[in-house]
Protein backbone atom coordinates (compact mmCIF):
# COMPACT_ATOMS: atom_id res chain seq x y z
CA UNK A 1 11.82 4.41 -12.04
CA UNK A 2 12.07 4.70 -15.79
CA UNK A 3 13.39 1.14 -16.91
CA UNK A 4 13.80 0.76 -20.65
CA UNK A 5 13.13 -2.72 -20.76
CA UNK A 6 9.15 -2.22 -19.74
CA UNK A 7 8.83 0.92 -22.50
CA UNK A 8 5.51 0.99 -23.99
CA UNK A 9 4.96 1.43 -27.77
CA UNK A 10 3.25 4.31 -27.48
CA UNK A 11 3.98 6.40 -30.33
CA UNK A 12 1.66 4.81 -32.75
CA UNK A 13 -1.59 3.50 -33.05
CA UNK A 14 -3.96 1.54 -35.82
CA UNK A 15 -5.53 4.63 -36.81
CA UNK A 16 -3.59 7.98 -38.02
CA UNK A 17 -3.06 9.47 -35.09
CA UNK A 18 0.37 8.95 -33.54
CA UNK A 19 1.79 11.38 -30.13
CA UNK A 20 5.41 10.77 -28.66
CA UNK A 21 5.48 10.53 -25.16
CA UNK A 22 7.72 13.06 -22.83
CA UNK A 23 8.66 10.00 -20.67
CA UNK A 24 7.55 7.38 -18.93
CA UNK A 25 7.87 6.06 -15.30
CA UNK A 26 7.35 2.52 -13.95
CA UNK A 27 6.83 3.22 -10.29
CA UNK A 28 7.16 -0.17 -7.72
CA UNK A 29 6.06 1.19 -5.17
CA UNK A 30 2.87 3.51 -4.06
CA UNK A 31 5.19 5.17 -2.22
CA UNK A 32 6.91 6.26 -5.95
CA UNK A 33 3.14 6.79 -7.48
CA UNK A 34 2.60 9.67 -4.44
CA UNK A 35 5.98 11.37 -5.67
CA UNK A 36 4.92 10.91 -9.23
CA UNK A 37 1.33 12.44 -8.40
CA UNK A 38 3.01 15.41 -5.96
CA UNK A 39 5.41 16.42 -8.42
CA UNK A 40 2.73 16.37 -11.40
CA UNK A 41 1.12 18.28 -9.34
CA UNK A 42 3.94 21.06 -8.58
CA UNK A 43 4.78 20.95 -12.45
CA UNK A 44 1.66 21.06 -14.20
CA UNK A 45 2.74 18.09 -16.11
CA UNK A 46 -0.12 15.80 -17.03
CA UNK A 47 0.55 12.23 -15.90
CA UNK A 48 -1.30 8.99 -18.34
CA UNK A 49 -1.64 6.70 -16.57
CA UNK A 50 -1.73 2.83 -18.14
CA UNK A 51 -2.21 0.14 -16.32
CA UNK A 52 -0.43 -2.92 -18.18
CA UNK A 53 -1.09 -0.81 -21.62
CA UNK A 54 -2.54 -3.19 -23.12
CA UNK A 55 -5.78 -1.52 -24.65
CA UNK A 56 -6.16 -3.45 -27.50
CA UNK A 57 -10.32 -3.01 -27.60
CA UNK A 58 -10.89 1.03 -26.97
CA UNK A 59 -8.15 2.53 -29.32
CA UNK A 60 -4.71 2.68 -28.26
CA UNK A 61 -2.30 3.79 -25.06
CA UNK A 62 -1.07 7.19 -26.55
CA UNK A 63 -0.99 9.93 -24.40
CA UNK A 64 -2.15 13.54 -24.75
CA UNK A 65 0.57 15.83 -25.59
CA UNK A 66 3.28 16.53 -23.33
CA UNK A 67 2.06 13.92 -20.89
CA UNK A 68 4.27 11.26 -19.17
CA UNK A 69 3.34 7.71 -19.17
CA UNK A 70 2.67 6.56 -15.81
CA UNK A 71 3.06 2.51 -16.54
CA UNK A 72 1.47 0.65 -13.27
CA UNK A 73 2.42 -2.50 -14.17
CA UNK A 74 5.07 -3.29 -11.51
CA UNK A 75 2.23 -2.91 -8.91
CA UNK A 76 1.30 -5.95 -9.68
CA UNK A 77 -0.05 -8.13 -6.46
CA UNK A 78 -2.99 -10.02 -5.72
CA UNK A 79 -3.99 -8.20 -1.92
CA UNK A 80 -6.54 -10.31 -1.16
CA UNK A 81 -8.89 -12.67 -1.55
CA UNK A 82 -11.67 -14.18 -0.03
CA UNK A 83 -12.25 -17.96 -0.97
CA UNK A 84 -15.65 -18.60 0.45
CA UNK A 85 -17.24 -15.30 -2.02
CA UNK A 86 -14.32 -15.51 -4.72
CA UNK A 87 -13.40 -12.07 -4.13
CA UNK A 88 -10.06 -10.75 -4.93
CA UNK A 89 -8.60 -7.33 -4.45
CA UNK A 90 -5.83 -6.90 -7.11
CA UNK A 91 -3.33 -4.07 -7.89
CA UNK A 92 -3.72 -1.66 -10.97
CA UNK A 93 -0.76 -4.62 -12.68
CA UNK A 94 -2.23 -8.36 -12.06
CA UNK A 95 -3.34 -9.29 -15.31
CA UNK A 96 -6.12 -11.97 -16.75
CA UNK A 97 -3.19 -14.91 -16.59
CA UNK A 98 -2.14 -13.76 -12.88
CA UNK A 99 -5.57 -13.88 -11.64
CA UNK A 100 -5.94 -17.21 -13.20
CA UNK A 101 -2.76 -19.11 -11.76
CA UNK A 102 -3.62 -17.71 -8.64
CA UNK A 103 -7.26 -19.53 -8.18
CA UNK A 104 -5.39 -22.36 -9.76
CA UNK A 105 -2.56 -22.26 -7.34
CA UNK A 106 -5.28 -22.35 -4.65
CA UNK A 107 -7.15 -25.00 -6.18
CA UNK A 108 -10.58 -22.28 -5.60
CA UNK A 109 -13.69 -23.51 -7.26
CA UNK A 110 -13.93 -19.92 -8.83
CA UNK A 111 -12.36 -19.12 -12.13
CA UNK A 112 -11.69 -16.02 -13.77
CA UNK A 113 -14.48 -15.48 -16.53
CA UNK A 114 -11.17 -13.79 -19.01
CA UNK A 115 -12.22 -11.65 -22.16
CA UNK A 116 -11.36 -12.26 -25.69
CA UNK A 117 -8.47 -10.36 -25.33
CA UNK A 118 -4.43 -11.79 -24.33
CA UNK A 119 -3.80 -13.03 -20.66
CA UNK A 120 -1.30 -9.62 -20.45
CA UNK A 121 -4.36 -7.57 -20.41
CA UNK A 122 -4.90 -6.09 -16.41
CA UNK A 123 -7.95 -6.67 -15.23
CA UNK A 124 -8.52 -3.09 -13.68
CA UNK A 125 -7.60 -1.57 -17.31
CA UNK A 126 -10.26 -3.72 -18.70
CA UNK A 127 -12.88 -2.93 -15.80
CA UNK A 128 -12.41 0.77 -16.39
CA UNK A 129 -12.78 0.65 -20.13
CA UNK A 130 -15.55 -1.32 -19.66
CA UNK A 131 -14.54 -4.64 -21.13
CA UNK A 132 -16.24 -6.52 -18.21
């Protein structure tokens, strides 16, 4: 699960503080996210979990100390969506620019109302650190 090629820059931030990460883990599955969480739990290791990691409006993405990174961005599908109330159930992963291909794609007369930040940012991330 740990792929090199999706590694966050999480080391450093805009501000002083700066906190290496143990490791992090790109889980595909939810299947691999309830391993992660079960043996967190039998270890005591703190998980951090980042969506896309792409905070750019509430600080940074680096963990506490001696966490691992849990990077849910390869859970990234639209579930489900319902064109007649324009609601859509995403994964932790679909970003701003997913969502918005996807209404395109299915020429829906709803569009995604996007933030001022880059169409990489996830739309849960954003949600929970209230950007919406």
């Amino acid at each position: 699960m740990v792929d090199s090629s999706y590694r966050t820059t999480v080391s450093n931030s805009l501000g002083f503080f700066n906190q290496k990460p143990v490791d992090e883990v790109l889980p595909a599955t939810w299947g691999e996210v309830k391993g992660l969480l079960e043996e967190a739990h039998v270890t005591g290791r703190p998980l951090y979990p980042l969506s896309t990691g792409y905070n750019w409006g509430m600080g940074s993405k680096i963990p506490p100390a001696d966490a691992v990174v849990l990077n849910l961005s390869k859970l990234n599908r639209i579930l489900s969506y319902d064109p007649e109330l324009g609601l859509i159930e995403v994964e932790p992963g679909v970003t701003q620019k997913d969502v918005y291909e996807f209404l395109k794609r299915n020429e829906s007369r709803f569009f995604l109302d996007v933030t001022g930040s880059s169409e990489d940012t996830s739309l849960m991330g954003n949600a929970l650190e209230r950007g919406v």
